[in-house]
C-alpha atoms as a PDB file:
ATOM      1  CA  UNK A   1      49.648  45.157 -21.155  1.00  0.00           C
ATOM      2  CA  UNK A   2      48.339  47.774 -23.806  1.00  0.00           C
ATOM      3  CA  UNK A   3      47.353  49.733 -21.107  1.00  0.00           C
ATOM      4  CA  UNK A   4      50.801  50.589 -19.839  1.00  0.00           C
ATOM      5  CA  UNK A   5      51.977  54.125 -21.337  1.00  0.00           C
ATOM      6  CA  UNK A   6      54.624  55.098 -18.939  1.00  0.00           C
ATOM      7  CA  UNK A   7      57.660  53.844 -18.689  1.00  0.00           C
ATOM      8  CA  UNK A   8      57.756  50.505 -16.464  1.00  0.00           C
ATOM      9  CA  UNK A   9      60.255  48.106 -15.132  1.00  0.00           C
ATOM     10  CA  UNK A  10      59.801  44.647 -13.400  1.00  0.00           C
ATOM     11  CA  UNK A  11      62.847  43.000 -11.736  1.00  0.00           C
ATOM     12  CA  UNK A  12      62.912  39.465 -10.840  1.00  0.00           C
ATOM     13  CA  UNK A  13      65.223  37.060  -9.251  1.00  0.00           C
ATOM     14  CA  UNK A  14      66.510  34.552 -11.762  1.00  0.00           C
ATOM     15  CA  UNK A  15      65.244  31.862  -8.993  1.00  0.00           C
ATOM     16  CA  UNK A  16      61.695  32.943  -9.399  1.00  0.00           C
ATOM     17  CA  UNK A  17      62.155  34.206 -13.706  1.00  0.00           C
ATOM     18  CA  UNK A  18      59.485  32.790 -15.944  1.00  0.00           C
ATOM     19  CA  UNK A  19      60.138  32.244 -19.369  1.00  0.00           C
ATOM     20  CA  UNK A  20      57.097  33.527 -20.107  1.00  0.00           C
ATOM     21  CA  UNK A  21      58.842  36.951 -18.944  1.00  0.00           C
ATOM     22  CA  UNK A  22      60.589  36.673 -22.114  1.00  0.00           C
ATOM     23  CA  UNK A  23      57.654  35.965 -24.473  1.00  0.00           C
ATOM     24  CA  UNK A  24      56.074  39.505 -22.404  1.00  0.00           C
ATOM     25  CA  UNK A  25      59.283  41.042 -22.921  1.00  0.00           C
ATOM     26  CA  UNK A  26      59.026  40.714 -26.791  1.00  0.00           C
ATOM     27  CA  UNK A  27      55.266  41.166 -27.171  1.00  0.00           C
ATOM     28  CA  UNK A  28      56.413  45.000 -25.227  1.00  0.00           C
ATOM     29  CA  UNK A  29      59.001  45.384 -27.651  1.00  0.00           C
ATOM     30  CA  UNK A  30      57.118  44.731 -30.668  1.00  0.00           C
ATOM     31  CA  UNK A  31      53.947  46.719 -29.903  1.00  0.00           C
ATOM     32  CA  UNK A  32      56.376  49.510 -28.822  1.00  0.00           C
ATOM     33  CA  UNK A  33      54.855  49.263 -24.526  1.00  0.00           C
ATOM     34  CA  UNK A  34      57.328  50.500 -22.735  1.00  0.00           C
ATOM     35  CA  UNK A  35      57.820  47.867 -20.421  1.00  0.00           C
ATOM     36  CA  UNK A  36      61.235  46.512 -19.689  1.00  0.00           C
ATOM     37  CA  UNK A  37      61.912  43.230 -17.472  1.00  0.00           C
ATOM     38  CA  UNK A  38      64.986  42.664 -16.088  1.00  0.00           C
ATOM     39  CA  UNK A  39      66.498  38.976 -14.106  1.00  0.00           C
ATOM     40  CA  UNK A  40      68.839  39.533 -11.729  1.00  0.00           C
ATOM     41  CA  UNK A  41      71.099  36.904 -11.759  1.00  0.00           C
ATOM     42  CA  UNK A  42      71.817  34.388  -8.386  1.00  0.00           C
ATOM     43  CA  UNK A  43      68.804  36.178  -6.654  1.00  0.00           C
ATOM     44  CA  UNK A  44      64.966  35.385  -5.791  1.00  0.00           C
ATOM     45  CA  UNK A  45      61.936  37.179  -5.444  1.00  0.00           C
ATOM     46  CA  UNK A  46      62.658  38.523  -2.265  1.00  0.00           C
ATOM     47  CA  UNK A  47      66.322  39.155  -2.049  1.00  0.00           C
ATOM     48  CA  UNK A  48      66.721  41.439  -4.700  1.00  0.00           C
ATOM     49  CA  UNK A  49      63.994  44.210  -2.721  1.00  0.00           C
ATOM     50  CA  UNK A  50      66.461  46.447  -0.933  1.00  0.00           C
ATOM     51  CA  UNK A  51      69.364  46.883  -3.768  1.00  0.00           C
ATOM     52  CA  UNK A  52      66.430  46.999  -6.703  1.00  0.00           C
ATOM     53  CA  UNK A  53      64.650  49.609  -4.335  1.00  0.00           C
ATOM     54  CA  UNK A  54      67.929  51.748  -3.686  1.00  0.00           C
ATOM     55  CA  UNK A  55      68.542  52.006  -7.307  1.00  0.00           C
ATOM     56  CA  UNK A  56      65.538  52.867  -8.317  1.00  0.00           C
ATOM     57  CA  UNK A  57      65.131  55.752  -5.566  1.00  0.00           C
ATOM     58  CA  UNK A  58      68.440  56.837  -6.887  1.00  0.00           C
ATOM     59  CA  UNK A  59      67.262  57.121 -10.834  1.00  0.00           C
ATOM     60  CA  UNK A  60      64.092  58.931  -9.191  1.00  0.00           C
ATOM     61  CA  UNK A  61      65.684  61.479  -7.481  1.00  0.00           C
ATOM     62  CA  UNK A  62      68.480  62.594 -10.281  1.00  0.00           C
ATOM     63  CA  UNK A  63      65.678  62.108 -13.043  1.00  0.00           C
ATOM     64  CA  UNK A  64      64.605  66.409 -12.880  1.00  0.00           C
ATOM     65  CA  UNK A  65      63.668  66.163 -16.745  1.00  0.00           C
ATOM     66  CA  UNK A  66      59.871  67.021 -17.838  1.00  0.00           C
ATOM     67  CA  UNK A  67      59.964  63.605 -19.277  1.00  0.00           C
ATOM     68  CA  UNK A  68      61.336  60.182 -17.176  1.00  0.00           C
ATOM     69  CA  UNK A  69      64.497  59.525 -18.514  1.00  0.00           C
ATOM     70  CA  UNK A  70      65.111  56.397 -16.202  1.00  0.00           C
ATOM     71  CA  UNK A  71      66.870  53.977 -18.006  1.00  0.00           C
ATOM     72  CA  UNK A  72      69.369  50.793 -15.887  1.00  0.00           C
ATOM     73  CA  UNK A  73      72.436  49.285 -17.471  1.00  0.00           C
ATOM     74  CA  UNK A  74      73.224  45.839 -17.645  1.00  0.00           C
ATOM     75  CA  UNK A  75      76.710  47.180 -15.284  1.00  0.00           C
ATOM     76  CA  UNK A  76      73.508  48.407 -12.695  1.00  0.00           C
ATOM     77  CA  UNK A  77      72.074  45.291 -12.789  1.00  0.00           C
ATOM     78  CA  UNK A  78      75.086  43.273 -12.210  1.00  0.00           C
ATOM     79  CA  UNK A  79      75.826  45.924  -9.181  1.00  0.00           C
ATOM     80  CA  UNK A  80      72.616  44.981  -7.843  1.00  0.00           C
ATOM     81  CA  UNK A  81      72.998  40.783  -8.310  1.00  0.00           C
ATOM     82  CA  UNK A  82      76.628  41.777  -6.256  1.00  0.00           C
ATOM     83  CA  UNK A  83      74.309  43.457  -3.654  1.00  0.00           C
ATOM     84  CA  UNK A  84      72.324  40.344  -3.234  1.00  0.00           C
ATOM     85  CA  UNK A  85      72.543  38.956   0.157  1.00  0.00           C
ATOM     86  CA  UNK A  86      72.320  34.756   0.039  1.00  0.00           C
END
């Protein structure tokens, strides 16, 4: 995980959410690795592909700044569990 100097993201359905995503989310925090995780609620591993990926291609394509300045709101996230097809 020390290796990761970019700014990275992993999104999981709450279905398939470890806890040990939490205990990786606070080692990143702590050492300062910019790695965020994110559970999307009422989804799985697989459902959550399509919305995550649309949202994503959207931050990519208005992100024009020398440096990534891709962040994703908790009000993005919930857009994307609404998204989720069951």
């Amino acid at each position: 995980m020390t290796s990761i100097k970019r700014p990275t993201w992993y999104f999981e359905g709450e279905e398939e959410y470890w806890d040990a995503f939490d205990n990786i989310a606070r080692v990143a925090k702590k050492d300062k690795i910019p790695l965020t995780i994110y559970k999307i609620p009422k989804a799985d591993h697989f459902n959550i592909i399509a919305p995550v990926t649309e949202l994503i291609a959207q931050k990519i394509l208005q992100d024009t700044g020398e440096q990534c300045n891709i962040t994703f709101s908790d009000d993005e996230i919930a857009r994307v569990a609404s998204q989720i097809q069951h």
